[in-house]
PDB file of N, CA and C in Angstrom:
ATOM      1  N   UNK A   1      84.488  -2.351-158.486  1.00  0.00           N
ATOM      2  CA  UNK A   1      84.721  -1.238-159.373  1.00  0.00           C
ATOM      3  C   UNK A   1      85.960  -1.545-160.207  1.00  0.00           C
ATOM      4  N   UNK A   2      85.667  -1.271-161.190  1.00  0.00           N
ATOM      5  CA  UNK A   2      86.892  -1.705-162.449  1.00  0.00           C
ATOM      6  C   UNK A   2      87.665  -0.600-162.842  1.00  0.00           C
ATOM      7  N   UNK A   3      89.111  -0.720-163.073  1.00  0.00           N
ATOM      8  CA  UNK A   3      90.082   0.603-163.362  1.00  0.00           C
ATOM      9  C   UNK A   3      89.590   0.879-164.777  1.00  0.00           C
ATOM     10  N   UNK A   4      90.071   2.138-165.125  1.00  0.00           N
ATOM     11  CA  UNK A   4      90.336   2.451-166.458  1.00  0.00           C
ATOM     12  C   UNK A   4      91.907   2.999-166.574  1.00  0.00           C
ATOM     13  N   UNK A   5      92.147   3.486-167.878  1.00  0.00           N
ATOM     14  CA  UNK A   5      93.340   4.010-167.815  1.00  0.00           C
ATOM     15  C   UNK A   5      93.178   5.695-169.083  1.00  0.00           C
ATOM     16  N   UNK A   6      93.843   6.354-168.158  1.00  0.00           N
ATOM     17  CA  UNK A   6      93.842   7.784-169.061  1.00  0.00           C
ATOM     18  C   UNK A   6      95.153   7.904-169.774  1.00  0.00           C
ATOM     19  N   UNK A   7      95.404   8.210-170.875  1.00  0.00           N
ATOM     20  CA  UNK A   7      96.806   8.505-171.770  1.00  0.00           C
ATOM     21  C   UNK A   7      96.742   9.983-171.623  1.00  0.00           C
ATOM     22  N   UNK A   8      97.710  10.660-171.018  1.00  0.00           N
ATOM     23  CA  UNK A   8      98.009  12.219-171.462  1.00  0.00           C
ATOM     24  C   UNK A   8      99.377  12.483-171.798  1.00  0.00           C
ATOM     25  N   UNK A   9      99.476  13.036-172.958  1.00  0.00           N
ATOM     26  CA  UNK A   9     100.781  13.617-173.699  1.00  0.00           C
ATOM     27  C   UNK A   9     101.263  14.824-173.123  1.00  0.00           C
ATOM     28  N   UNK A  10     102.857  14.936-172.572  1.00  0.00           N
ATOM     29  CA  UNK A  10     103.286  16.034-172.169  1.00  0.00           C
ATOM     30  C   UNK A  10     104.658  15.931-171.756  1.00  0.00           C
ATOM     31  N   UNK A  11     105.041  17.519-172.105  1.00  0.00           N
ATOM     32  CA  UNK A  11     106.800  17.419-172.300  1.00  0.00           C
ATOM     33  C   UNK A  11     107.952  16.462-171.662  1.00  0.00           C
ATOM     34  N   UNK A  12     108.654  16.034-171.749  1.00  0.00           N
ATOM     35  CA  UNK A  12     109.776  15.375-170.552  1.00  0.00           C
ATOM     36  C   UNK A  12     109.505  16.334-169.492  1.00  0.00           C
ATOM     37  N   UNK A  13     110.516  17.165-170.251  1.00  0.00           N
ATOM     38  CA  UNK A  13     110.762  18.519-168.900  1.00  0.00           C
ATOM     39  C   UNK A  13     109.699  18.659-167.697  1.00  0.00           C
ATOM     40  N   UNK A  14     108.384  18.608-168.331  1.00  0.00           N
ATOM     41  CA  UNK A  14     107.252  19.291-167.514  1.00  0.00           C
ATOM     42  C   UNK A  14     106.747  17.746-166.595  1.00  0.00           C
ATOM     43  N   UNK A  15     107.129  16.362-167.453  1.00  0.00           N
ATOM     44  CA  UNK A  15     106.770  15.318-166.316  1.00  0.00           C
ATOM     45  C   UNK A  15     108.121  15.155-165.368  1.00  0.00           C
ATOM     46  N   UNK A  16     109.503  15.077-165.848  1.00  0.00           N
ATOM     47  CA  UNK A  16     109.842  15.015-164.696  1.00  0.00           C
ATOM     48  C   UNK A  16     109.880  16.365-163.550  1.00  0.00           C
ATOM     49  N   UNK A  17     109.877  17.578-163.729  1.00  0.00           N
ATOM     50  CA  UNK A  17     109.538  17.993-162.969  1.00  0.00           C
ATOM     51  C   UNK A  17     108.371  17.760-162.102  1.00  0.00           C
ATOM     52  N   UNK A  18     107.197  17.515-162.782  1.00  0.00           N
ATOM     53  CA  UNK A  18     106.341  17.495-161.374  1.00  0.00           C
ATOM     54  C   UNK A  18     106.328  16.302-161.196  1.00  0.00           C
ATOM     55  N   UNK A  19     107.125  15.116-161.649  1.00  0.00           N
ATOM     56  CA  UNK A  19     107.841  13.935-160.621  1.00  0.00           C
ATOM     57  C   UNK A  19     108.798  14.327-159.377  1.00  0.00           C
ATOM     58  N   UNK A  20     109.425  15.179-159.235  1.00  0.00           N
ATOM     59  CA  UNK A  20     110.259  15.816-158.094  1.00  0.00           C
ATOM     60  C   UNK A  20     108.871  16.616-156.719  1.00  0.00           C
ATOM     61  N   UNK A  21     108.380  17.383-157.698  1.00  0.00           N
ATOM     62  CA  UNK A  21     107.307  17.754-156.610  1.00  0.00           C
ATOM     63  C   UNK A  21     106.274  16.686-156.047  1.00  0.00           C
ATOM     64  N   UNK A  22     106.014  15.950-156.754  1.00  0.00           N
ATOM     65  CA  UNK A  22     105.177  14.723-156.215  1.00  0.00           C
ATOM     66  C   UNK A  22     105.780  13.845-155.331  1.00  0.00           C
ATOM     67  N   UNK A  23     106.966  13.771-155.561  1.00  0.00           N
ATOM     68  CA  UNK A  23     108.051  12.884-154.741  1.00  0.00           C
ATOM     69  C   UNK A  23     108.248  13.313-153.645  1.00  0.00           C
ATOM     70  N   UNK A  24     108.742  14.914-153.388  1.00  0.00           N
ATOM     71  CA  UNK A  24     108.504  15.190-152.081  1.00  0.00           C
ATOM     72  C   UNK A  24     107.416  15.440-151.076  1.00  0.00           C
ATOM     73  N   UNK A  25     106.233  15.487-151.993  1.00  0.00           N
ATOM     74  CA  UNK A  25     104.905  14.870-151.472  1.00  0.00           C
ATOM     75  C   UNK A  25     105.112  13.866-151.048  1.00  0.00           C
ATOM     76  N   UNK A  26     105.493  12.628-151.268  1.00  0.00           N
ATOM     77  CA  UNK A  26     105.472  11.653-151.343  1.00  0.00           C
ATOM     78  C   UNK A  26     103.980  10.864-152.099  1.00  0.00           C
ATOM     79  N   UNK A  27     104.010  11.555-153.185  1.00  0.00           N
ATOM     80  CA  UNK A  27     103.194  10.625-154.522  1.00  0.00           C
ATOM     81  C   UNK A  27     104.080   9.963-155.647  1.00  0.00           C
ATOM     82  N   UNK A  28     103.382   9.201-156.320  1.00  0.00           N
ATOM     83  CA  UNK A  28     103.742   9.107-157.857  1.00  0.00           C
ATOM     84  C   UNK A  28     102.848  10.085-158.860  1.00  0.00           C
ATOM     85  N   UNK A  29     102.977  10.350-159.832  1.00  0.00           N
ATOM     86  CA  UNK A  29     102.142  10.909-160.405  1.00  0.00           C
ATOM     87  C   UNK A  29     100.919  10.234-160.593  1.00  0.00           C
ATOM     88  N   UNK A  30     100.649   9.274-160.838  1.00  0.00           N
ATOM     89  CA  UNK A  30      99.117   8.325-161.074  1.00  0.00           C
ATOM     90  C   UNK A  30      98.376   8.651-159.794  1.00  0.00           C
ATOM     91  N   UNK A  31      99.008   9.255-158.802  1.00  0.00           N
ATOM     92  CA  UNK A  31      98.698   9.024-157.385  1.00  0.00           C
ATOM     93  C   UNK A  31      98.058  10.773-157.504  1.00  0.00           C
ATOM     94  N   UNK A  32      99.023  11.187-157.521  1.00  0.00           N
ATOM     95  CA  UNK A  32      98.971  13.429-157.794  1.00  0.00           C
ATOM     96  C   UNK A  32      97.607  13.344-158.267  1.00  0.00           C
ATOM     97  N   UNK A  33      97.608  12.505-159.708  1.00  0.00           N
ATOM     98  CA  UNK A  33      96.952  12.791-160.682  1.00  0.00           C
ATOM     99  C   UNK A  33      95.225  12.170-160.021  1.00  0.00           C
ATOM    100  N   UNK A  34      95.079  11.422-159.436  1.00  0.00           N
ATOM    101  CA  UNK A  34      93.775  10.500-158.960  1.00  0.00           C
ATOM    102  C   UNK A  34      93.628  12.082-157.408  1.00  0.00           C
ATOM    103  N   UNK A  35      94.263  12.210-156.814  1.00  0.00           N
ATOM    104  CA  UNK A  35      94.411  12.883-156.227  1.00  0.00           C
ATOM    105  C   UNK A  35      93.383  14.163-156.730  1.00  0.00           C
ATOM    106  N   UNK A  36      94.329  15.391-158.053  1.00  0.00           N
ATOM    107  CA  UNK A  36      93.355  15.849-158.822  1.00  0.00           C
ATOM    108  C   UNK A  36      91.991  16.007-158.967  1.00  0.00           C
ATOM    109  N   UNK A  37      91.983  14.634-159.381  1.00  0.00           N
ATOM    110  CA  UNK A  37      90.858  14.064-160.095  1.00  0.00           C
ATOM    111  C   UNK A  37      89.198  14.393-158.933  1.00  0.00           C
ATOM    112  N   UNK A  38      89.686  13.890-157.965  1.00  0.00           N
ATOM    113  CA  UNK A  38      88.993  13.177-156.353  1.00  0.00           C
ATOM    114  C   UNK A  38      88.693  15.170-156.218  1.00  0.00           C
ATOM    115  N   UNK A  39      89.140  15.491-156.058  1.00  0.00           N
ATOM    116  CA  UNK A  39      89.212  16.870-155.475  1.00  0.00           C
ATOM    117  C   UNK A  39      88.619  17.703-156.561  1.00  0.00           C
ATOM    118  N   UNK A  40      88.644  17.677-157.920  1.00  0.00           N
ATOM    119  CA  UNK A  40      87.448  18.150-159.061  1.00  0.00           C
ATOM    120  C   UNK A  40      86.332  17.556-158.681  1.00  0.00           C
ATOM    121  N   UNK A  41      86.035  16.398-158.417  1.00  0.00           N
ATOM    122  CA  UNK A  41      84.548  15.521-158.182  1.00  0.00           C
ATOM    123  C   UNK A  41      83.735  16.243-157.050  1.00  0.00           C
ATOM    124  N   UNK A  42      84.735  16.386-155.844  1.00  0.00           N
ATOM    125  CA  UNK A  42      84.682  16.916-154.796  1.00  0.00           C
ATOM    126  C   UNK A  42      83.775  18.402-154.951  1.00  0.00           C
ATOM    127  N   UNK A  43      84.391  19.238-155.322  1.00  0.00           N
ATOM    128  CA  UNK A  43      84.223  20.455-155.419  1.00  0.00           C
ATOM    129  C   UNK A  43      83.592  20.732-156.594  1.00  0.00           C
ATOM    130  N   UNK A  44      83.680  19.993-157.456  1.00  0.00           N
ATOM    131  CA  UNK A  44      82.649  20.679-158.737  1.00  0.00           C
ATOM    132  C   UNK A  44      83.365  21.753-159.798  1.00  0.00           C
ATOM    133  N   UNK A  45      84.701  21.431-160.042  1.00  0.00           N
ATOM    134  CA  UNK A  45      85.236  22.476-160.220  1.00  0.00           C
ATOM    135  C   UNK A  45      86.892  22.134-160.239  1.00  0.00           C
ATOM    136  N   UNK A  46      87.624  23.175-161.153  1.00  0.00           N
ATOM    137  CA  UNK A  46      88.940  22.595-161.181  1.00  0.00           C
ATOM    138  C   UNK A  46      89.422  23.358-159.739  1.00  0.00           C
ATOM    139  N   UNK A  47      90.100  22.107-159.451  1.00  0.00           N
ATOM    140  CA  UNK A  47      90.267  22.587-157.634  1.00  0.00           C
ATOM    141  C   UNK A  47      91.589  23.328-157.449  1.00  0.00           C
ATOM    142  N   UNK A  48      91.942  24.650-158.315  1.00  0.00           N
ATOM    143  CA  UNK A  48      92.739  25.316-158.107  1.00  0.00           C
ATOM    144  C   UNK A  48      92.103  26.601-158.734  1.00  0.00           C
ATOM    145  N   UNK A  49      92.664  27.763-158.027  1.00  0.00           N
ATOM    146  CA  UNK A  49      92.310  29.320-158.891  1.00  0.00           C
ATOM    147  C   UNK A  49      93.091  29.179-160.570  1.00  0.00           C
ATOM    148  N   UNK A  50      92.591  29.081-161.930  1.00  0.00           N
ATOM    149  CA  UNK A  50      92.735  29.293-162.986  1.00  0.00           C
ATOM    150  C   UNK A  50      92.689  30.646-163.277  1.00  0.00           C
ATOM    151  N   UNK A  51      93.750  31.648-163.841  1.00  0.00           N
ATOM    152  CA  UNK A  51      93.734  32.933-163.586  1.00  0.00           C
ATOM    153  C   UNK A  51      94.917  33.190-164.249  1.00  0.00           C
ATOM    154  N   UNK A  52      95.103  34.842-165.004  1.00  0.00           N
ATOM    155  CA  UNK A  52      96.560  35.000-165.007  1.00  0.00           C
ATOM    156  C   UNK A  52      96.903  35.875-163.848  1.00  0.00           C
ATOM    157  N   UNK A  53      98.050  35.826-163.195  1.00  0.00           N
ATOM    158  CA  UNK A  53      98.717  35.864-162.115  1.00  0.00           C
ATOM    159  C   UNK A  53      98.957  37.745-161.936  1.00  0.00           C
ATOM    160  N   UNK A  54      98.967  38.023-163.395  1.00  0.00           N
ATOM    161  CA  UNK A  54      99.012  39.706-163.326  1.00  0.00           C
ATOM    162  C   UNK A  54      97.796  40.437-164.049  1.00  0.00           C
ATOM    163  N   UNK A  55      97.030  39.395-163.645  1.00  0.00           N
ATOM    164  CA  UNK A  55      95.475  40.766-163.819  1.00  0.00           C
ATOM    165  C   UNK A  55      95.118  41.103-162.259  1.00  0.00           C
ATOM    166  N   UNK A  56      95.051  42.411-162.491  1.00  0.00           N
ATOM    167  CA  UNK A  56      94.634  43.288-161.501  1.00  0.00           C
ATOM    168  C   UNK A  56      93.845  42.565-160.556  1.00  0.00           C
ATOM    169  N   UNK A  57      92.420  42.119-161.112  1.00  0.00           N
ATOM    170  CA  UNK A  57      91.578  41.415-160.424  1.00  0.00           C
ATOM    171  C   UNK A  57      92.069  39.869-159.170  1.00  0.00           C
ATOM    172  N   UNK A  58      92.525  39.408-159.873  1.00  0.00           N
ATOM    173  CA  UNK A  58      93.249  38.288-159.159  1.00  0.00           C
ATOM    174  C   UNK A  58      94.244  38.776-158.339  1.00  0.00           C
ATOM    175  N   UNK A  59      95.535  39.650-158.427  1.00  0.00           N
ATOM    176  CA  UNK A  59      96.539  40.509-157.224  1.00  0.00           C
ATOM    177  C   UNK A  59      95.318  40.661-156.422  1.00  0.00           C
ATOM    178  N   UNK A  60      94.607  41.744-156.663  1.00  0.00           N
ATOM    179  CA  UNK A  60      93.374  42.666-154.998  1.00  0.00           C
ATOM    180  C   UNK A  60      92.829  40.703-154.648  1.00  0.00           C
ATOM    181  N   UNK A  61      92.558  40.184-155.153  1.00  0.00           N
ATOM    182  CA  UNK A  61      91.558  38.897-154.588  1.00  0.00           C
ATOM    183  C   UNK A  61      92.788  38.182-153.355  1.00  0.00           C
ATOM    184  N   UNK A  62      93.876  38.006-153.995  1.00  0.00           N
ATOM    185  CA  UNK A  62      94.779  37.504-153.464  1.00  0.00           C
ATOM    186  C   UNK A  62      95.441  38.383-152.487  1.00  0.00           C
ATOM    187  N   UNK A  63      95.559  39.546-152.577  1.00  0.00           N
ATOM    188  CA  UNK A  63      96.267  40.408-150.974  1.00  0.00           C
ATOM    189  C   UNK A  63      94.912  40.477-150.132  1.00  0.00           C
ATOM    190  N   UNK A  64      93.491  40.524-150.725  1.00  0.00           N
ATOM    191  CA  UNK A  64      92.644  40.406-149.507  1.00  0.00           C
ATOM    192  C   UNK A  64      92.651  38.695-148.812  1.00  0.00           C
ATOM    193  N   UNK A  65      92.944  37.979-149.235  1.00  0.00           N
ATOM    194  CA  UNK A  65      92.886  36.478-148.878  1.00  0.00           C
ATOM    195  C   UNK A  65      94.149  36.334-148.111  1.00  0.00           C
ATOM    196  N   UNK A  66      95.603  37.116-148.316  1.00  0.00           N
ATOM    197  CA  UNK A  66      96.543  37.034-147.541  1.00  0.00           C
ATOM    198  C   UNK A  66      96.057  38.184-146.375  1.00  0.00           C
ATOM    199  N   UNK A  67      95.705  38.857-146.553  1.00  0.00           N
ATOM    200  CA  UNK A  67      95.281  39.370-145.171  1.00  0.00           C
ATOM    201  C   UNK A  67      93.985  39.235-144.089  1.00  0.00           C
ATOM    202  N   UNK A  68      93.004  38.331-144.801  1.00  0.00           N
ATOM    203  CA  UNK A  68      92.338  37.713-143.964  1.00  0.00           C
ATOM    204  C   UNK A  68      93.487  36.610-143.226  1.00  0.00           C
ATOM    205  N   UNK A  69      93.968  35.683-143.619  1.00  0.00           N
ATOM    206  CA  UNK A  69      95.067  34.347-143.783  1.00  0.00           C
ATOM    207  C   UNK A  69      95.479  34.961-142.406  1.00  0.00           C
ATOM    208  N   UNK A  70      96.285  36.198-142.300  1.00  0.00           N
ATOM    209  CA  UNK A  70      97.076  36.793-141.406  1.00  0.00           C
ATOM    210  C   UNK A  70      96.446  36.983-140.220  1.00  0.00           C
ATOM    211  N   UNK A  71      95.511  37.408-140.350  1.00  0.00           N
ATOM    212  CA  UNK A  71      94.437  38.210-139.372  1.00  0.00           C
ATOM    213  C   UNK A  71      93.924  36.914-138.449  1.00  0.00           C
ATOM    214  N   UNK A  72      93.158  36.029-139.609  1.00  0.00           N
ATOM    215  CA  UNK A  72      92.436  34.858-138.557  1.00  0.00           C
ATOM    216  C   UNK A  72      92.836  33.331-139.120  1.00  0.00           C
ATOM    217  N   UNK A  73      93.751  33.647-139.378  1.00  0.00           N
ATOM    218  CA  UNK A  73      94.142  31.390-139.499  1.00  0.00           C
ATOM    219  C   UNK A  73      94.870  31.179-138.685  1.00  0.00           C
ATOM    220  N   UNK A  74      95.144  29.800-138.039  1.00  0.00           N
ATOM    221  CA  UNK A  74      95.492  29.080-137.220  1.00  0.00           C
ATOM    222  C   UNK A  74      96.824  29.102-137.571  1.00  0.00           C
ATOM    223  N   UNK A  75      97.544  29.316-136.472  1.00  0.00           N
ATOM    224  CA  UNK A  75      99.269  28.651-136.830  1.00  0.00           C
ATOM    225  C   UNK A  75      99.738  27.783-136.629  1.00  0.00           C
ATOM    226  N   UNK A  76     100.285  26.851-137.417  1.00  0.00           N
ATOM    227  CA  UNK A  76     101.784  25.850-137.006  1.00  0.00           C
ATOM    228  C   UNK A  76     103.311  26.111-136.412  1.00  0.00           C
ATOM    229  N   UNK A  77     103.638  25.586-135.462  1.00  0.00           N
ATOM    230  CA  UNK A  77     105.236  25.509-135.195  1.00  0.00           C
ATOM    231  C   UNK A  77     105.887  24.347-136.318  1.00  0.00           C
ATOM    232  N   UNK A  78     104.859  23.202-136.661  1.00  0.00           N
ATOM    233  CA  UNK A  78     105.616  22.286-137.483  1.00  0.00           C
ATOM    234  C   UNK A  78     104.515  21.887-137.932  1.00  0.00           C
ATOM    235  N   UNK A  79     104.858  20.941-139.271  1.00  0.00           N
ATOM    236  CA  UNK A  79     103.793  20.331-139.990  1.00  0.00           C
ATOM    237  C   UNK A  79     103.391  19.308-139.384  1.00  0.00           C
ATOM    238  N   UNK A  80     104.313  18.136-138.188  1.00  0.00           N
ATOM    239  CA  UNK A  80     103.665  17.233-137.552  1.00  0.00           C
ATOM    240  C   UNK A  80     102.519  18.020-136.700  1.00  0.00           C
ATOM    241  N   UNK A  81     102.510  19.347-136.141  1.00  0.00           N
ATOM    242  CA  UNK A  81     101.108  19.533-136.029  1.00  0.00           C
ATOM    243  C   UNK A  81     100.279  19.932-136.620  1.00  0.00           C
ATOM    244  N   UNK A  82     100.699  20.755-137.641  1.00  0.00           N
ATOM    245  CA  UNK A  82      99.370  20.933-138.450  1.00  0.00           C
ATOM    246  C   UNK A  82      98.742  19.396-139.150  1.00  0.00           C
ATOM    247  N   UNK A  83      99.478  18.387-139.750  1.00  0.00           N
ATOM    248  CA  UNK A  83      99.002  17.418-139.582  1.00  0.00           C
ATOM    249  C   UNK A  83      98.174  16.160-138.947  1.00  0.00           C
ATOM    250  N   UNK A  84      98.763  16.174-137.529  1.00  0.00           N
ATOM    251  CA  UNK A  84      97.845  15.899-136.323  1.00  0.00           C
ATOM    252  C   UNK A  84      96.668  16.447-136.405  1.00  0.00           C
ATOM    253  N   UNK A  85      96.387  17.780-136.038  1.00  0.00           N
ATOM    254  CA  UNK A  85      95.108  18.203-136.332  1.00  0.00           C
ATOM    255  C   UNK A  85      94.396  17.759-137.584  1.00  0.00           C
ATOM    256  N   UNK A  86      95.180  17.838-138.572  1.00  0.00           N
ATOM    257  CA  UNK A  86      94.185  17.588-139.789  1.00  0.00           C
ATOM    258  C   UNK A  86      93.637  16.211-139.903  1.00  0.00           C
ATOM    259  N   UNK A  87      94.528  15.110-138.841  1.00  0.00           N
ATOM    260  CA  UNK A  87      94.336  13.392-138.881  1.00  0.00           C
ATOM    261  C   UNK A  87      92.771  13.550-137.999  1.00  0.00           C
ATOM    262  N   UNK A  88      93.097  14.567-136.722  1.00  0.00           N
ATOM    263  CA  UNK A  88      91.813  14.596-135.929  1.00  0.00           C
ATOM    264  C   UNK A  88      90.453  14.939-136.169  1.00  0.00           C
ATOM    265  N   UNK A  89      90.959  15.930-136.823  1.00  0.00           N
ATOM    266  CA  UNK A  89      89.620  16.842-137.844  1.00  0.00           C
ATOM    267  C   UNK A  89      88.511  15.726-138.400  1.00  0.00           C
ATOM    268  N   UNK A  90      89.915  15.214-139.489  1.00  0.00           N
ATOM    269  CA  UNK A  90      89.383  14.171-140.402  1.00  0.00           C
ATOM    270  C   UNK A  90      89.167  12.603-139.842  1.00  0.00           C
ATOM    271  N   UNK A  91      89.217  12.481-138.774  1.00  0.00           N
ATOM    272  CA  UNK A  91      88.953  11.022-138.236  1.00  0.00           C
ATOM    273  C   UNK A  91      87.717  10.392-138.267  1.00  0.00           C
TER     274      UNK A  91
END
């Protein structure tokens, strides 16, 4: 399989910032960005909620999703376990 390469234009400000968040990911951006990419293919779909943050509709979607979250998800004491599990899950 042969690379290609994508050019995208965008502010300083806005790349090095999400160079800091990728970093403490521990990505590069080419990495974030393939990352992205893998996870649209995946799902069929841009793999985040696209929305504005203060329409009505999206708040009620989002306090019912934090209170399912509350009610029945699994907890961590630390991310080395929630990680563990996720290595096992995914093995």
């Amino acid at each position: 399989m042969s690379n290609t390469t994508i050019n995208v234009r965008i502010d300083n400000q806005t790349k090095q910032q999400a160079q800091k968040v990728f970093s403490k990911l521990g990505f590069d951006i080419s990495s974030a960005i393939k990352v992205f990419l893998k996870k649209a293919i995946q799902t069929g779909s841009i793999p985040f909620r696209v929305g504005l943050m203060n329409d009505p509709r999206f708040v009620s979607e989002m306090k019912k999703e934090v209170a399912w979250a509350k009610k029945h998800a699994k907890r961590y004491s630390t991310s080395e376990e929630l990680f563990a599990e996720w290595d096992k899950i995914n093995a």
